[in-house]
Protein backbone atom coordinates (compact mmCIF):
# COMPACT_ATOMS: atom_id res chain seq x y z
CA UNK A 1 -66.23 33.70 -19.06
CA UNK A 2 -67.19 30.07 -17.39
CA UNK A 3 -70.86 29.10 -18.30
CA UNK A 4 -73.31 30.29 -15.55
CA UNK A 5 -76.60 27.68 -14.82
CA UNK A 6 -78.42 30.06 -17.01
CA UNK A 7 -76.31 28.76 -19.99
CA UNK A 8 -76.86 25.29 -19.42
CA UNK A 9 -80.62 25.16 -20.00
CA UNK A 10 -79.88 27.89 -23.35
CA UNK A 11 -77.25 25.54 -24.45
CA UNK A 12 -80.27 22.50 -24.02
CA UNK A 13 -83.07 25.06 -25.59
CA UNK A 14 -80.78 25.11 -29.05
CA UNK A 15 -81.72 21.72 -29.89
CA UNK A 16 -85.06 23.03 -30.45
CA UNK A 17 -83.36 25.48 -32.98
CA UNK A 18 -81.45 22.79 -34.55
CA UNK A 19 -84.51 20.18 -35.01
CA UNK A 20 -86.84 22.97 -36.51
CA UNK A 21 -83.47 24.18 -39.06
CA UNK A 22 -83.27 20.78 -40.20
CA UNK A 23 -87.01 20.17 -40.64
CA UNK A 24 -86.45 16.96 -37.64
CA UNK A 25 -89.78 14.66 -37.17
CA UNK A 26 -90.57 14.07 -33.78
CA UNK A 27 -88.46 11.22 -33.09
CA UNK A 28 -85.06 13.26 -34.21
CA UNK A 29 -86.21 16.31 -32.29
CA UNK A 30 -86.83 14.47 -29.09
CA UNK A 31 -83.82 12.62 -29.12
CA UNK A 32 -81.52 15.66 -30.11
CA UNK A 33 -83.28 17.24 -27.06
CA UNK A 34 -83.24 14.51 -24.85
CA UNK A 35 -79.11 13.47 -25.87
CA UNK A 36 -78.56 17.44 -24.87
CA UNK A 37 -80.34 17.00 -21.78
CA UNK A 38 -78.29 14.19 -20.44
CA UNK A 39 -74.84 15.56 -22.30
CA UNK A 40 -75.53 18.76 -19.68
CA UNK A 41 -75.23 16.68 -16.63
CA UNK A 42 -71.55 16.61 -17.10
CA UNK A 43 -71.18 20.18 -18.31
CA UNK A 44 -67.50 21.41 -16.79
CA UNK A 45 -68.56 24.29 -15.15
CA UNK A 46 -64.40 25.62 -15.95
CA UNK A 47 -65.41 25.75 -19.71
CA UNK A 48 -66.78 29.08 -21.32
CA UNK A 49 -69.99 29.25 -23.14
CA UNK A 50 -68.54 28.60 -26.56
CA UNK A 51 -66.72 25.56 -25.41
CA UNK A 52 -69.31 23.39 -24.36
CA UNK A 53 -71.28 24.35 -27.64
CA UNK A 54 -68.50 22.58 -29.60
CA UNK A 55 -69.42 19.70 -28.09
CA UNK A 56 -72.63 19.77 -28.18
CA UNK A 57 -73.38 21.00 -32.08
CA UNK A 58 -70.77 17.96 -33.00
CA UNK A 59 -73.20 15.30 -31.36
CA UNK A 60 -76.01 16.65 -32.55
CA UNK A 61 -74.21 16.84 -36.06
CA UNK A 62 -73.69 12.93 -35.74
CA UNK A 63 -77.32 12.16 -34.68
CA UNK A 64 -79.05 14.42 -37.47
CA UNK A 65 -76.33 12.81 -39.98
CA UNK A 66 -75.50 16.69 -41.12
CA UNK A 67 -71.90 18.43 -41.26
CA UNK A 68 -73.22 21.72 -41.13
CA UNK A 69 -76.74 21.57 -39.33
CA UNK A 70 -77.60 25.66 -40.37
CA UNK A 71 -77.00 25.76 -44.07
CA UNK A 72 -79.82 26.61 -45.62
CA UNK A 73 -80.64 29.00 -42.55
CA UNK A 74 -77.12 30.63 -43.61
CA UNK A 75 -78.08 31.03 -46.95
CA UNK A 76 -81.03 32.89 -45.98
CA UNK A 77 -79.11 34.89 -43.82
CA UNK A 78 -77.22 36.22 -46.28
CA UNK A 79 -80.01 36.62 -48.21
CA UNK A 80 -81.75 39.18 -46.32
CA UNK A 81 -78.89 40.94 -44.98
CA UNK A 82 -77.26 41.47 -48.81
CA UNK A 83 -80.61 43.26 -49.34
CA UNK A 84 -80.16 45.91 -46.58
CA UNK A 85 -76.27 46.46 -47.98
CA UNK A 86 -77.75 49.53 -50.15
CA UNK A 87 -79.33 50.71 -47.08
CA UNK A 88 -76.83 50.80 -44.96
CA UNK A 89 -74.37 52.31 -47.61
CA UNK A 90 -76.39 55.34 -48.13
CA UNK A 91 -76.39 55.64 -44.10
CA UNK A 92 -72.44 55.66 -44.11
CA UNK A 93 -72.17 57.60 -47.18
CA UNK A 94 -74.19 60.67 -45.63
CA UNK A 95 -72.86 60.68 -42.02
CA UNK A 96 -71.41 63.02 -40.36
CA UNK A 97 -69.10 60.54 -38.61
CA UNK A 98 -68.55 57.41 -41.12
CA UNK A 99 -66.75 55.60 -38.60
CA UNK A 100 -69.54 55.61 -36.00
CA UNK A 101 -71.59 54.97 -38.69
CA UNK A 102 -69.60 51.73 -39.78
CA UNK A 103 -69.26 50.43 -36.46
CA UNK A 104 -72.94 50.40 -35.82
CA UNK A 105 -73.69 49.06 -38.52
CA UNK A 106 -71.67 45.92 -38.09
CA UNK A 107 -73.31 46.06 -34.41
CA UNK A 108 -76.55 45.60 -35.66
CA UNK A 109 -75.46 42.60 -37.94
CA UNK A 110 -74.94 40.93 -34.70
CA UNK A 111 -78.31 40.19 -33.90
CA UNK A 112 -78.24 37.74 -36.43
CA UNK A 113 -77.20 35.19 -33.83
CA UNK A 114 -79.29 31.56 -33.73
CA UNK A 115 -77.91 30.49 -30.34
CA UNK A 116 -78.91 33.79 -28.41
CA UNK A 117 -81.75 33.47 -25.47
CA UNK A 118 -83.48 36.34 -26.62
CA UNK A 119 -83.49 37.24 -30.60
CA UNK A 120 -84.12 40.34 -32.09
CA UNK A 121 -85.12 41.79 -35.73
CA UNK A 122 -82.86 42.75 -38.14
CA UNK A 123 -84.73 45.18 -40.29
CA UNK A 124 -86.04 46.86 -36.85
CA UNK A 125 -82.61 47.25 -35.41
CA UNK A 126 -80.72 49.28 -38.57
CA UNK A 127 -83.74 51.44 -38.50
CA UNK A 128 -82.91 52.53 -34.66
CA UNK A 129 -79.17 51.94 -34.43
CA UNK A 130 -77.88 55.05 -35.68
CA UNK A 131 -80.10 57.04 -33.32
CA UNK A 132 -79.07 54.75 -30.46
CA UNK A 133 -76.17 55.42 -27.63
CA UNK A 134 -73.11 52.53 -26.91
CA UNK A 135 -74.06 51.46 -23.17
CA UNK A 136 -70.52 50.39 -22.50
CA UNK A 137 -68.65 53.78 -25.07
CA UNK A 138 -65.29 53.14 -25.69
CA UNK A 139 -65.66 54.43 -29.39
CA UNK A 140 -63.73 57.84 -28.67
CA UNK A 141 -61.02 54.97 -27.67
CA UNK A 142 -61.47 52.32 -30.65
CA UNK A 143 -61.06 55.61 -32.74
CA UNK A 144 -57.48 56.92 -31.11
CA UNK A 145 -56.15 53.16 -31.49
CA UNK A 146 -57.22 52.86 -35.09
CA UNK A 147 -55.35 56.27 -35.59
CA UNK A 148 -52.09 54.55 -34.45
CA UNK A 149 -52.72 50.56 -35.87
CA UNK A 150 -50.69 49.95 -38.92
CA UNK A 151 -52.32 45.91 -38.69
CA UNK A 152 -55.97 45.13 -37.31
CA UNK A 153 -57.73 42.12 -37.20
CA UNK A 154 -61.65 41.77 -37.18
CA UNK A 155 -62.55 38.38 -36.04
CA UNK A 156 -66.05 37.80 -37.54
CA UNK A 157 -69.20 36.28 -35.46
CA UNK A 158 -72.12 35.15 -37.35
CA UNK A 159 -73.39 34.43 -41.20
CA UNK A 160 -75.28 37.27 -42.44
CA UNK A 161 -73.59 39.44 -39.85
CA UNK A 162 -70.37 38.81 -41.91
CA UNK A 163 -72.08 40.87 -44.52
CA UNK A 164 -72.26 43.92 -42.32
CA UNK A 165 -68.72 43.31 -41.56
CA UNK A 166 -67.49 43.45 -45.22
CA UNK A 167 -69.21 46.89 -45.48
CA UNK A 168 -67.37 47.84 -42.02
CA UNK A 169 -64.29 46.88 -43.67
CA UNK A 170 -64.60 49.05 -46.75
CA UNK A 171 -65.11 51.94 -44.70
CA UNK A 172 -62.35 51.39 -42.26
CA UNK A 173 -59.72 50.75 -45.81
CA UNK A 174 -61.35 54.07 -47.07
CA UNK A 175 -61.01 55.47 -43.74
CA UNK A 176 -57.18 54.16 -42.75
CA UNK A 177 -55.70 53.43 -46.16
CA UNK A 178 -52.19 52.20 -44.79
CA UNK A 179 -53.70 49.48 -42.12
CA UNK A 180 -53.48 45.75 -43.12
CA UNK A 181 -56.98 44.34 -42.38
CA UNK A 182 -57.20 40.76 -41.41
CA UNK A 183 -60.54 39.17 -41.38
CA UNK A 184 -60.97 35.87 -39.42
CA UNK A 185 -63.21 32.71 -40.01
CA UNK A 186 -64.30 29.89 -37.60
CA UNK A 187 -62.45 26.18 -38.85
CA UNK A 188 -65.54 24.18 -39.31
CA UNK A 189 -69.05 24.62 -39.48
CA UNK A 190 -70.37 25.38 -35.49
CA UNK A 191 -74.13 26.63 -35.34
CA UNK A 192 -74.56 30.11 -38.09
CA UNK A 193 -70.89 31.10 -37.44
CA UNK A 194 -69.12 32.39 -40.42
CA UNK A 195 -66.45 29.80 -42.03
CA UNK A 196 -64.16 29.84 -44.83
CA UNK A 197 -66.82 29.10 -46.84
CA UNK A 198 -69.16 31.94 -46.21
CA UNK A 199 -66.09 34.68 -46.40
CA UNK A 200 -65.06 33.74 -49.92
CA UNK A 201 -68.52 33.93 -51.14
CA UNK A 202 -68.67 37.33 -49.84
CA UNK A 203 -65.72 38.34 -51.37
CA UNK A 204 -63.55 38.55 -47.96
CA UNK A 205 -60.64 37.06 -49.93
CA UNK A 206 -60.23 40.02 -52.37
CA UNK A 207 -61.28 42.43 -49.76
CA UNK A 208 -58.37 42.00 -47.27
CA UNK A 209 -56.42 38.98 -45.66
CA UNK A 210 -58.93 36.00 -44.87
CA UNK A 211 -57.67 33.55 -42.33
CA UNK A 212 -58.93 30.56 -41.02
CA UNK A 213 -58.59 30.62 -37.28
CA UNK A 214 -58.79 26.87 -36.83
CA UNK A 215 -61.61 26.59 -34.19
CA UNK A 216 -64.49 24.89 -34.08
CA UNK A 217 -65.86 26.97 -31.25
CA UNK A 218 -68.65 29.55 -31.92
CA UNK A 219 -66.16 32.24 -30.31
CA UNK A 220 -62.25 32.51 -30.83
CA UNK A 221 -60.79 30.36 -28.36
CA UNK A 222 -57.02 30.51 -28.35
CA UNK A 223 -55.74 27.60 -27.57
CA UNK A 224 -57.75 25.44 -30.44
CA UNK A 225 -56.79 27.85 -33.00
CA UNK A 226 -54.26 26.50 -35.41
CA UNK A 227 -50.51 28.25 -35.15
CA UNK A 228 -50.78 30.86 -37.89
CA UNK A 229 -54.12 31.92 -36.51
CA UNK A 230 -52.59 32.32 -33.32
CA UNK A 231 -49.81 34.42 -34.52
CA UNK A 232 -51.73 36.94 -36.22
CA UNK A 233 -54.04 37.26 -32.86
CA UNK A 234 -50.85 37.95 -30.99
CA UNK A 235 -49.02 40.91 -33.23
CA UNK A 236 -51.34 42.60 -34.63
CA UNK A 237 -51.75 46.19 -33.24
CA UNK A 238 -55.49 46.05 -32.59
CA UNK A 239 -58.63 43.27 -32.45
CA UNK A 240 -61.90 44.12 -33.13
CA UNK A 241 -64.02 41.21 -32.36
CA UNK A 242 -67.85 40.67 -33.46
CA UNK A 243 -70.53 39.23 -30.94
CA UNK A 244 -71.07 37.97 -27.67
CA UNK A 245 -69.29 33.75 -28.50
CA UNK A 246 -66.19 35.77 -29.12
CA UNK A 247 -66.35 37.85 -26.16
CA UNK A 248 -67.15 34.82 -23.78
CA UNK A 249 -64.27 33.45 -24.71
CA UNK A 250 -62.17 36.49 -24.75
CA UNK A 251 -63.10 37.52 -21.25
CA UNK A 252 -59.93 37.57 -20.24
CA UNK A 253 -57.41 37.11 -22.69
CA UNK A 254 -53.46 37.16 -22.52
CA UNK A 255 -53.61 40.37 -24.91
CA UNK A 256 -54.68 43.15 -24.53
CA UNK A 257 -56.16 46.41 -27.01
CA UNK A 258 -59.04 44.05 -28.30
CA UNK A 259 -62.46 45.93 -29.07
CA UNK A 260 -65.35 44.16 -28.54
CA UNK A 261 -68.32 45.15 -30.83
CA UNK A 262 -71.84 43.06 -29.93
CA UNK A 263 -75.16 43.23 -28.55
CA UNK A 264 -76.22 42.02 -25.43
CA UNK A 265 -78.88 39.11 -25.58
CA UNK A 266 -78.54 36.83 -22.48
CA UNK A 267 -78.50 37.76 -18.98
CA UNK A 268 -75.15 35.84 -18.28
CA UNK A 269 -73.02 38.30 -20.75
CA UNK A 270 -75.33 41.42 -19.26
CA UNK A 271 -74.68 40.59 -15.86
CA UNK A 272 -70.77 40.46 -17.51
CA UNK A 273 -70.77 44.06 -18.67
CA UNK A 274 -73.30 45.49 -15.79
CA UNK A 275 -75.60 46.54 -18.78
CA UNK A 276 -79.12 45.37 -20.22
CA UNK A 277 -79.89 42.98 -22.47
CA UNK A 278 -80.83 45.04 -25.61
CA UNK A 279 -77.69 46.97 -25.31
CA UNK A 280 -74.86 47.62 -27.98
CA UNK A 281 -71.21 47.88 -26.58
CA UNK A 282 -68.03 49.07 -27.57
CA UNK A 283 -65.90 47.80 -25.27
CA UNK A 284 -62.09 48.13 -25.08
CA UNK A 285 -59.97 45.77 -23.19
């Protein structure tokens, strides 16, 4: 996906985000705003969505003087979503379905997303996601490909979300004991994706195979990913890949049997999937 002139005003509206994160006084929030502003004028309207957010998040790392300008918003993150990992077990545990079960539940994590237009409430949405349809259902699908993966690859999304994902994984080892899970990381720190960092906290690197994907790109894109990242992405049997950064830039890809888990909040990716903004999708491609 190529921005859309919706995105370049969103992309501008996230230094607001950044300059309230980082506590900014006035002078640091108008000139993160105003730096943004003029940066868009030369937006390449050939780039995705993800793409010109690398750019931006690095110069706004250099004016706040901050590697990672969302740390103690990750943290807190994390925070609240460990809290609702009881919750959501007990959910899993007594469906009928665990795998439906699973996958919604690391569809709700995905609201956890600081650079979405719209933003919705955690708590709210795991206590109406298991009672709510896919809008774009290719579950029946994800299922039958599962059946037949021997290697899958999750490529994770957001921090806090990558909670939700650990508990997905569980399920899915329980579930398909002789797949080789792969769980993948964004290379630096770019707005509340997960990293390296966030994964081993969690526990992703005694959980399954935790690779670093090399990008600094809030979405997976290819061709900045580092060579054993790139590798992985291209043998594996099956991708399941969390949120809507990875889906802009995976909109099209060389590969195909990638399952893309998110929900909709922006117009741009709705008008994308000819859905609403508020839906959850399952969407093989």
């Amino acid at each position: 996906m190529t921005i859309d002139t919706a995105c370049v005003e969103c992309i501008i509206n996230q230094s607001a985000k950044v300059a309230n994160a980082i506590g900014a006084d006035k002078e640091l929030s108008n000139t993160l705003t105003s730096t943004i502003r003029d940066m868009s004028k030369d937006f390449s309207y050939n780039d995705n969505p993800p793409e010109i957010a690398s750019y931006v998040y690095e110069k706004m790392a250099e004016i706040a003087n901050k590697i990672d300008l969302y740390d103690e918003v990750k943290k807190l993150s994390t925070q609240k979503a460990l809290s609702f990992v009881p919750l959501v077990k007990e959910k899993i545990k007594n469906s009928k379905n665990k795998l439906l079960y699973a996958t919604k539940t690391a569809v709700a994590g995905n609201v956890i997303d600081l650079a979405a237009a719209v933003e919705f409430d955690l708590e709210e949405e795991l206590q109406k996601i298991y009672d709510v349809d896919f809008a774009y259902d290719d579950f029946d699908t994800l299922e039958k490909e599962l059946n037949d993966a021997k290697s899958v690859l999750v490529i994770g999304d957001n921090v806090g979300e990558h909670i939700f994902d650990y508990v997905f994984i569980q399920t899915l080892q329980e579930l398909y004991p002789y797949i080789v899970f792969s769980y993948m990381v964004r290379g630096n720190p770019i707005i509340n994706d997960v990293t390296m960092l966030e994964a081993k906290e969690a526990g992703f690197d005694e959980l399954c195979n935790l690779v670093d994907s090399g990008v600094n790109t809030p979405g997976f894109t290819y061709t900045r990913a580092n060579d054993d990242a790139k590798k992985l992405f291209d043998e594996v049997d099956l991708i399941i890949s969390k949120g809507m950064g990875n889906y802009e830039c995976m909109s099209p890809s060389h590969r195909k049997n990638i399952c893309f888990l998110l929900k909709v909040k922006c117009d741009v990716v709705a008008n994308s999937l000819d859905k609403q903004v508020g839906d959850i999708v399952c969407k093989l491609a």
